[in-house]
Protein backbone atom coordinates (compact mmCIF):
# COMPACT_ATOMS: atom_id res chain seq x y z
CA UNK A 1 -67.76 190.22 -69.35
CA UNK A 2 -65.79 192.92 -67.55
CA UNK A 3 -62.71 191.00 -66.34
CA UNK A 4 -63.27 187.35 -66.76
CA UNK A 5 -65.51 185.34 -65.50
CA UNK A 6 -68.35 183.43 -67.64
CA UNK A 7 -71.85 182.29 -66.82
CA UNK A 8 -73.60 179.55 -68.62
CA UNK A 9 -76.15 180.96 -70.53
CA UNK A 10 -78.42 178.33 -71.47
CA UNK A 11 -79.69 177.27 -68.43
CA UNK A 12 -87.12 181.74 -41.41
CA UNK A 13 -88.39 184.25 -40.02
CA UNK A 14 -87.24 187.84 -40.79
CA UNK A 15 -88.06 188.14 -36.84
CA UNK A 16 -84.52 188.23 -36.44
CA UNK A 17 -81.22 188.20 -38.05
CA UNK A 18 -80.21 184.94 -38.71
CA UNK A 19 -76.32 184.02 -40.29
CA UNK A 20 -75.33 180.18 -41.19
CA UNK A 21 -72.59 178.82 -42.00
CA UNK A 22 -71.70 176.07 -44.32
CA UNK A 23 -68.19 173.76 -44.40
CA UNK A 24 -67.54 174.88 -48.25
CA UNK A 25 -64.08 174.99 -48.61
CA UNK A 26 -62.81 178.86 -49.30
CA UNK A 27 -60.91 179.71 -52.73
CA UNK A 28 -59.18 182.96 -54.31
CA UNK A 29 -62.18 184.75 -55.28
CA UNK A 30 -64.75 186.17 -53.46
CA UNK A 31 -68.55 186.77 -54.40
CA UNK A 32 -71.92 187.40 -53.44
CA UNK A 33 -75.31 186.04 -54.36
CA UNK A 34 -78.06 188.90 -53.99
CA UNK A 35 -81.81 187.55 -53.45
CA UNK A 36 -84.87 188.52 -54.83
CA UNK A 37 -87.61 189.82 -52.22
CA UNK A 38 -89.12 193.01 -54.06
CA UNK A 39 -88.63 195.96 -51.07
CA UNK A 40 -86.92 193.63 -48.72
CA UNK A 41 -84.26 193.59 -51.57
CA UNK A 42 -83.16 196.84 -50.17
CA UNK A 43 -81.44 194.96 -47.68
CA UNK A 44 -78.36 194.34 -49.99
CA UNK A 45 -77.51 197.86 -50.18
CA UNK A 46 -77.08 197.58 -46.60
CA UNK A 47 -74.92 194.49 -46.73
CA UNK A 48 -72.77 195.62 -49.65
CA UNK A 49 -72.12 198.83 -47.26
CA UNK A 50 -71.17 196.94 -43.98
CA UNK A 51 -68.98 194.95 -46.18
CA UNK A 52 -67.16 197.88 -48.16
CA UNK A 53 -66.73 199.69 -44.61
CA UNK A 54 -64.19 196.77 -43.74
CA UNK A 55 -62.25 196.57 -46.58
CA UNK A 56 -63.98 193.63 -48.20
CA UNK A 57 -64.82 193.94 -52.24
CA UNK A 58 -66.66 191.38 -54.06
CA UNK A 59 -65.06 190.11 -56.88
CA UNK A 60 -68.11 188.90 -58.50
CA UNK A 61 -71.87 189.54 -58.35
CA UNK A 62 -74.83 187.46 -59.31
CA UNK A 63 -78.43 189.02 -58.45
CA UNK A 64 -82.09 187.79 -58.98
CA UNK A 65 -84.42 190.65 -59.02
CA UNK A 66 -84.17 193.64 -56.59
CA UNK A 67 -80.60 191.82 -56.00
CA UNK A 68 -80.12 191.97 -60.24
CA UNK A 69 -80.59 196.13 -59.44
CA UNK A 70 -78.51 196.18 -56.30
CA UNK A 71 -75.80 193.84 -57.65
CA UNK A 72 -75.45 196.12 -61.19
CA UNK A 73 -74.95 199.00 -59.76
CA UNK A 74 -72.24 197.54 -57.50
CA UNK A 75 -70.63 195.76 -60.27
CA UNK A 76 -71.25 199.01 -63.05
CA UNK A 77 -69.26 201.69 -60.18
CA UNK A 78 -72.38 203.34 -59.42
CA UNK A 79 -73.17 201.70 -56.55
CA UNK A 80 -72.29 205.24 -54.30
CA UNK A 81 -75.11 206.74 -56.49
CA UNK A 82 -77.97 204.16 -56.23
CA UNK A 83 -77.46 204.92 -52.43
CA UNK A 84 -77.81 208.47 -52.33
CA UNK A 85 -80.71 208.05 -54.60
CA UNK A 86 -82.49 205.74 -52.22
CA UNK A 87 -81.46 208.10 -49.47
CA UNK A 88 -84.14 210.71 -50.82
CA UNK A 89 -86.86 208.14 -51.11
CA UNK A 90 -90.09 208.80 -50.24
CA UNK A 91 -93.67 207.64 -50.59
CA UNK A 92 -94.29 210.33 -53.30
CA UNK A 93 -91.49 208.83 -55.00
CA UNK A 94 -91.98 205.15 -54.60
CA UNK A 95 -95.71 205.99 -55.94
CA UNK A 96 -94.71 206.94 -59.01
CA UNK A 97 -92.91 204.11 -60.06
CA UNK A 98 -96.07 202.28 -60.44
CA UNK A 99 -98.32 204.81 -62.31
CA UNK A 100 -97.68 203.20 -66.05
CA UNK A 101 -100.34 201.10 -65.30
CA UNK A 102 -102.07 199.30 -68.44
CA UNK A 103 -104.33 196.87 -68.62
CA UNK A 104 -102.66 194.35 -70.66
CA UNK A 105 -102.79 190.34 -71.48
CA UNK A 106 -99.27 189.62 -69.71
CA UNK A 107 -99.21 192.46 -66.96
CA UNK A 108 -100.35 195.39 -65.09
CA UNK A 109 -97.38 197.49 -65.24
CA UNK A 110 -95.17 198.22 -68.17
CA UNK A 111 -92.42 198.97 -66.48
CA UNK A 112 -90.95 202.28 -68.67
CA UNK A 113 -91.06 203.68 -64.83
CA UNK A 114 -89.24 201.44 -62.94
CA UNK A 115 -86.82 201.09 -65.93
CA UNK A 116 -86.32 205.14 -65.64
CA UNK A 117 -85.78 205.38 -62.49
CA UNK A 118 -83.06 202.31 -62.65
CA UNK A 119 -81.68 203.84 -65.56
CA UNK A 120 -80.58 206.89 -63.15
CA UNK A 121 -78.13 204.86 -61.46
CA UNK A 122 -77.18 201.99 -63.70
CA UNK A 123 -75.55 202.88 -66.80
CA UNK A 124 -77.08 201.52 -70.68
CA UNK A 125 -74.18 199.56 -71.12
CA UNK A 126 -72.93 195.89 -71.87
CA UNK A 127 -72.18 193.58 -69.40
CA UNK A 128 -68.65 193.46 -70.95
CA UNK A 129 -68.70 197.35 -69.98
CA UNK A 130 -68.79 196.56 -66.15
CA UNK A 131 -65.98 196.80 -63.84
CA UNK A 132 -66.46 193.19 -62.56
CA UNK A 133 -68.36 189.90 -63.71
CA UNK A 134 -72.16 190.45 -63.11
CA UNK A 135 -75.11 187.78 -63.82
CA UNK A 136 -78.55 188.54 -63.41
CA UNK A 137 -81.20 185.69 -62.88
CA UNK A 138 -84.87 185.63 -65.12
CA UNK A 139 -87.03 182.60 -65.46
CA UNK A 140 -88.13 180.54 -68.70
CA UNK A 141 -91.73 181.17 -68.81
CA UNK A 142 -91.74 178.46 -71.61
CA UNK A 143 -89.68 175.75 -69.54
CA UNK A 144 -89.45 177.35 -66.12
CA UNK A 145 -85.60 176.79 -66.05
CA UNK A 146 -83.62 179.77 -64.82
CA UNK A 147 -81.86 181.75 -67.11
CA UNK A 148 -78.57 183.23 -67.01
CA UNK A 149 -78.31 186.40 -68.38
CA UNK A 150 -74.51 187.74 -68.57
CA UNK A 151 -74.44 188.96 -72.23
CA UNK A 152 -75.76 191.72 -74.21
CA UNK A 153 -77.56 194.86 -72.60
CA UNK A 154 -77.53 195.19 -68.37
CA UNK A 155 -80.74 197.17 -68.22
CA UNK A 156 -82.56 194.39 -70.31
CA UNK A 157 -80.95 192.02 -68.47
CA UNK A 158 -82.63 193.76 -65.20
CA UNK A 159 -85.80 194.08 -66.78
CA UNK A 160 -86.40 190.90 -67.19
CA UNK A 161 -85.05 189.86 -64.14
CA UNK A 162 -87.75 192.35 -62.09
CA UNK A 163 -90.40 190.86 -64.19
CA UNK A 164 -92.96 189.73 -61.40
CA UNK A 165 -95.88 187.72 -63.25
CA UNK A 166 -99.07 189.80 -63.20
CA UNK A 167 -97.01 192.71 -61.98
CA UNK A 168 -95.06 193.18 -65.03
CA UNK A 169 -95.05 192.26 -68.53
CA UNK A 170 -92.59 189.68 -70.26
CA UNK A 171 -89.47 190.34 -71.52
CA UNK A 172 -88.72 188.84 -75.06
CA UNK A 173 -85.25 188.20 -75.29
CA UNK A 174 -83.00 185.60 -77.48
CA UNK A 175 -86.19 183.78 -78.34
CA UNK A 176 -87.53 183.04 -74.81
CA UNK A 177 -89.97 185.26 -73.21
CA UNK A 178 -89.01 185.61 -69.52
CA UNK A 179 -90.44 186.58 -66.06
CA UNK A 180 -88.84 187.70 -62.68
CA UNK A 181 -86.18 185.12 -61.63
CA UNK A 182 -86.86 185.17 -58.11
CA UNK A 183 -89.70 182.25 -59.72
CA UNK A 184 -86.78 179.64 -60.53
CA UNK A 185 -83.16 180.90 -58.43
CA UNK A 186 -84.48 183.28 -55.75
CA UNK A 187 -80.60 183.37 -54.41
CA UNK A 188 -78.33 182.86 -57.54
CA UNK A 189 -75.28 180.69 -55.58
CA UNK A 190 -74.74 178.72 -58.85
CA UNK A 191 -74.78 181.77 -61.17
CA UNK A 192 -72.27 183.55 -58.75
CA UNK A 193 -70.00 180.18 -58.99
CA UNK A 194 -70.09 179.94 -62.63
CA UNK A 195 -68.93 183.76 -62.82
CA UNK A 196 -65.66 182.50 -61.33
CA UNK A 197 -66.09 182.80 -57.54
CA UNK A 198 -64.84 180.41 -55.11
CA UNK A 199 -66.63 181.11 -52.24
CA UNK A 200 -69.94 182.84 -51.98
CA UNK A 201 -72.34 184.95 -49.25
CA UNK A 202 -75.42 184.30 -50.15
CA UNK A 203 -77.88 187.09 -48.46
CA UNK A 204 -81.47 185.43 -48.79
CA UNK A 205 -84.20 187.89 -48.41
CA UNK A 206 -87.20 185.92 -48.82
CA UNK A 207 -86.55 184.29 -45.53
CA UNK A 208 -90.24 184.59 -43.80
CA UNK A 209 -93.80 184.99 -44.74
CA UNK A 210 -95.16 187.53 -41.73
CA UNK A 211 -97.13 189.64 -43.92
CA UNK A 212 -99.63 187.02 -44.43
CA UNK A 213 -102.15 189.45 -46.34
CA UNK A 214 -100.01 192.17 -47.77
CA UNK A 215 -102.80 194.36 -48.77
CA UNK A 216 -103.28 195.13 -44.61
CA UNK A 217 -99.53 196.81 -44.73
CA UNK A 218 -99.32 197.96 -48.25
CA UNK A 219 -98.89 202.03 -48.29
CA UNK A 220 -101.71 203.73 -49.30
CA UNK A 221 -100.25 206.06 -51.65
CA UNK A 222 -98.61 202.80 -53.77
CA UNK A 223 -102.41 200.88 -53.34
CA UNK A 224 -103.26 204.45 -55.11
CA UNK A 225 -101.38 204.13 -57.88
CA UNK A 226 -102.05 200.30 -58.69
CA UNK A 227 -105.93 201.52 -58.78
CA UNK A 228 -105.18 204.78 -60.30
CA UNK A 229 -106.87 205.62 -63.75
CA UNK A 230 -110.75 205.29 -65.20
CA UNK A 231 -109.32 204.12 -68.21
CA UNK A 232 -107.42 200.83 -66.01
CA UNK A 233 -110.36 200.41 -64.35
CA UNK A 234 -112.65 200.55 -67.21
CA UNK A 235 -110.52 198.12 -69.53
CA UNK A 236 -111.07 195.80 -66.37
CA UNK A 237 -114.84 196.38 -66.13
CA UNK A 238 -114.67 195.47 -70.20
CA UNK A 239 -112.18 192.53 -69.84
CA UNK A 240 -114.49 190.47 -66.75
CA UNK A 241 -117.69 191.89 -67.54
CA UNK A 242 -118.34 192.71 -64.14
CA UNK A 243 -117.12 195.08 -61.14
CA UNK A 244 -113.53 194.23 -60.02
CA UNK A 245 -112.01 193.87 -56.67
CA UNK A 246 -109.60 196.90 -55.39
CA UNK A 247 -106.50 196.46 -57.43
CA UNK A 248 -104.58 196.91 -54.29
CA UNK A 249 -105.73 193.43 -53.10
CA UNK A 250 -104.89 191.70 -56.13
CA UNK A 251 -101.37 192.97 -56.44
CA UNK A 252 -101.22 191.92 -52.52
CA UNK A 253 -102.83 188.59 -53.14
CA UNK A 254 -100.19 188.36 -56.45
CA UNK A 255 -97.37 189.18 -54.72
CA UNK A 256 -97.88 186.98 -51.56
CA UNK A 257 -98.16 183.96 -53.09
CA UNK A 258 -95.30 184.45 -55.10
CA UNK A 259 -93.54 185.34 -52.32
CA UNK A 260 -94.60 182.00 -50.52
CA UNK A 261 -93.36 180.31 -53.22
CA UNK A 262 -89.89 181.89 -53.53
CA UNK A 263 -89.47 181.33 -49.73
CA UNK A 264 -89.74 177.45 -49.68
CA UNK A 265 -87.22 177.58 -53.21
CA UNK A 266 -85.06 180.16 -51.55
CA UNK A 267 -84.79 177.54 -48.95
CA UNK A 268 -83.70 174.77 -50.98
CA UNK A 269 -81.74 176.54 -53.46
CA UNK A 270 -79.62 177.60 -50.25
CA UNK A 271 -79.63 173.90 -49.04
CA UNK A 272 -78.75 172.44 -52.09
CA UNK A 273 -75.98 174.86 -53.32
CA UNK A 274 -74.34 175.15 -49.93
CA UNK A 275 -72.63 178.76 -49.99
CA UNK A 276 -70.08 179.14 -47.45
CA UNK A 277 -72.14 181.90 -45.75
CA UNK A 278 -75.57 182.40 -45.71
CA UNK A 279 -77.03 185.69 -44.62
CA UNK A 280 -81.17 186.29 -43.98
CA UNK A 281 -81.61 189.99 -42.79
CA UNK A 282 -84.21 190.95 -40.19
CA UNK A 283 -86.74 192.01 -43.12
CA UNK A 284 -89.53 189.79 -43.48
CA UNK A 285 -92.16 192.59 -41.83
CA UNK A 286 -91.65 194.43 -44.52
CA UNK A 287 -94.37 193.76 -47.92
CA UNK A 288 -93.19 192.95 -51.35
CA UNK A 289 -94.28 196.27 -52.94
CA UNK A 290 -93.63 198.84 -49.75
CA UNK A 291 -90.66 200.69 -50.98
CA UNK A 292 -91.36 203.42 -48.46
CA UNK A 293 -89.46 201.36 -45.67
CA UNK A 294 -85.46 202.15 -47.73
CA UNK A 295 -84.31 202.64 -43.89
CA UNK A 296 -85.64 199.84 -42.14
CA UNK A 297 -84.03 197.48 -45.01
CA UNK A 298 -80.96 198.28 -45.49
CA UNK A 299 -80.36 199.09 -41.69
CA UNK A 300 -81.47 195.13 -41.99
CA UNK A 301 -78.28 194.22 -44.37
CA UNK A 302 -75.78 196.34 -42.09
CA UNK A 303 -76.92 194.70 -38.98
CA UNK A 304 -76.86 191.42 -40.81
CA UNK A 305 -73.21 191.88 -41.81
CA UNK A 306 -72.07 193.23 -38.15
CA UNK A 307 -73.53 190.26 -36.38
CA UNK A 308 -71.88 187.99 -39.01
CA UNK A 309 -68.48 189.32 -37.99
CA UNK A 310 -69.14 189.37 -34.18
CA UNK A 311 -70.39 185.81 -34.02
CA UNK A 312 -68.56 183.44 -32.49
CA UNK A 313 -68.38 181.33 -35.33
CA UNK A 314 -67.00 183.84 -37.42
CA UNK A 315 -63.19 183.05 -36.08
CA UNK A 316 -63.00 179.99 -37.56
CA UNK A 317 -65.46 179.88 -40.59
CA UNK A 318 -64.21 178.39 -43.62
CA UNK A 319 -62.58 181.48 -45.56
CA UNK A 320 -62.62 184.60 -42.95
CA UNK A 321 -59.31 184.99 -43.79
CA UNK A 322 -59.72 185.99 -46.91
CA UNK A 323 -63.02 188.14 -46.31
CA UNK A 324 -60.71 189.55 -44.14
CA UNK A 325 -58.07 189.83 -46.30
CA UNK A 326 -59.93 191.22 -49.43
């Protein structure tokens, strides 16, 4: 793991910003725990910008999901990239992410896409290759424990970690065959702790449910590309038998109730672990899938971060001085 640092392997409304704080004492090293939350993920690159603007570098990264993607390219030295990248997104672009789409047993989308696109900005290397300890977070489908993952390849690592159920397919790895990790440690505090830090932002990203029917919001050309192909279509017609719904709706309907579900464990992960700052950016209007909104989120994360620092509370929160100091 690239300088120290281990991590056990075996096992509100987004209507406005909202920052708690926690009496965990403060420590030497300094980390961050990056939610999952699909689009609304984008928020972190937002956060990890306010924070770098001030002078403050964390020491060690744990990420579920979109915060697996954000958090590698931080801790990989490519983080610079992954933003200029996202700076260019646009709904043609965010389309074709999605347009592997095959009917299969375990998933709609095989991900080779997704993977290419990540693979522009985070390097094929080990995690022992990174410039600074990195987990990412998957689930057990077997056992539904959360999984570690801080050996071996960082893009498998992330693709299993991005591995919605229904969205994507599996990812078979060390004998267990795991799905997105948002399902079992939607903000990895824990993972980030057993990495070596000593006190931990957690930015929570799954903090409200206001796109009750995502399907209403989701862009049109991304709905386009879930439903694109006769062949999809077909293998659906041959699989039920019977005409199917629009596939837009079910990946809305899919990725709503997950996200209801990751909201009320976000919530108690984040009660339970107790990091000494708890972050929940203003993005809970934006859907799961809508990657056409890069702007709106990570403005989200930087807003977050500046009305962390100009709280009150922020003068005499258990280690400021060493945010302020690192």
């Amino acid at each position: 793991m690239g300088k120290g640092g281990t991590c056990d392997a075996d096992r509100r409304s987004g209507k406005g910003f909202r920052a708690v704080w926690t009496p965990t004492p403060g420590g030497a090293g300094f980390g961050v725990a990056l939610g999952s939350g699909g689009a609304r993920g984008l928020a972190h690159v937002g956060v990890l910008q306010a924070l770098l603007e001030r002078g403050i570098r964390p020491a060690f990264v744990a990420g579920t999901s979109m915060g697996a993607i954000v958090g590698a390219a931080y801790a990989a030295g490519t983080f610079g990239k992954l933003a200029e990248i996202l700076a260019s997104m646009d709904a043609a672009k965010a389309t074709a992410l999605f347009l592997d789409v095959e009917f299969m047993k375990t998933g709609l989308v095989a991900g080779r896409r997704v993977m290419d696109f990540i693979s522009g900005f985070v390097p094929d290397v080990g995690f022992e290759d990174l410039e600074i300890p990195f987990a990412a977070l998957a689930t057990d489908l077997r056992t539904g424990d959360p999984v570690c993952l801080s050996r071996g390849s960082v893009l498998s690592a992330i693709r299993a970690s991005i591995s919605i159920p229904g969205v994507f397919t599996p990812v078979r790895r060390d004998g267990a065959l795991l799905v997105d990790g948002g399902i079992s440690s939607p903000v990895p505090v824990s993972a980030a702790r057993r990495l070596g830090a000593t006190t931990v932002l957690a930015v929570n990203v799954d903090n409200g449910t206001d796109c009750l029917y995502e399907s209403r919001r989701l862009p049109r050309p991304v709905s386009k590309a879930i439903n694109a192909g006769e062949r999809f279509r077909d293998a659906l017609r041959r699989e039920f038998g019977r005409e199917t719904p629009e596939a837009g709706s079910l990946l809305s309907v899919l990725s709503q109730t997950i996200r209801i579900c990751e909201n009320r464990i976000a919530q108690w992960e984040v009660s339970r672990e107790r990091p000494d700052w708890t972050l929940e950016p203003a993005v809970g209007n934006i859907p799961t899938m809508d990657f056409t909104r890069v702007d709106d989120a990570i403005r989200a994360g930087r807003d977050a971060v500046e009305t962390l620092f100009s709280a009150p509370e922020a003068e005499t929160a258990p280690g400021c001085d060493l945010l302020a100091s690192t």
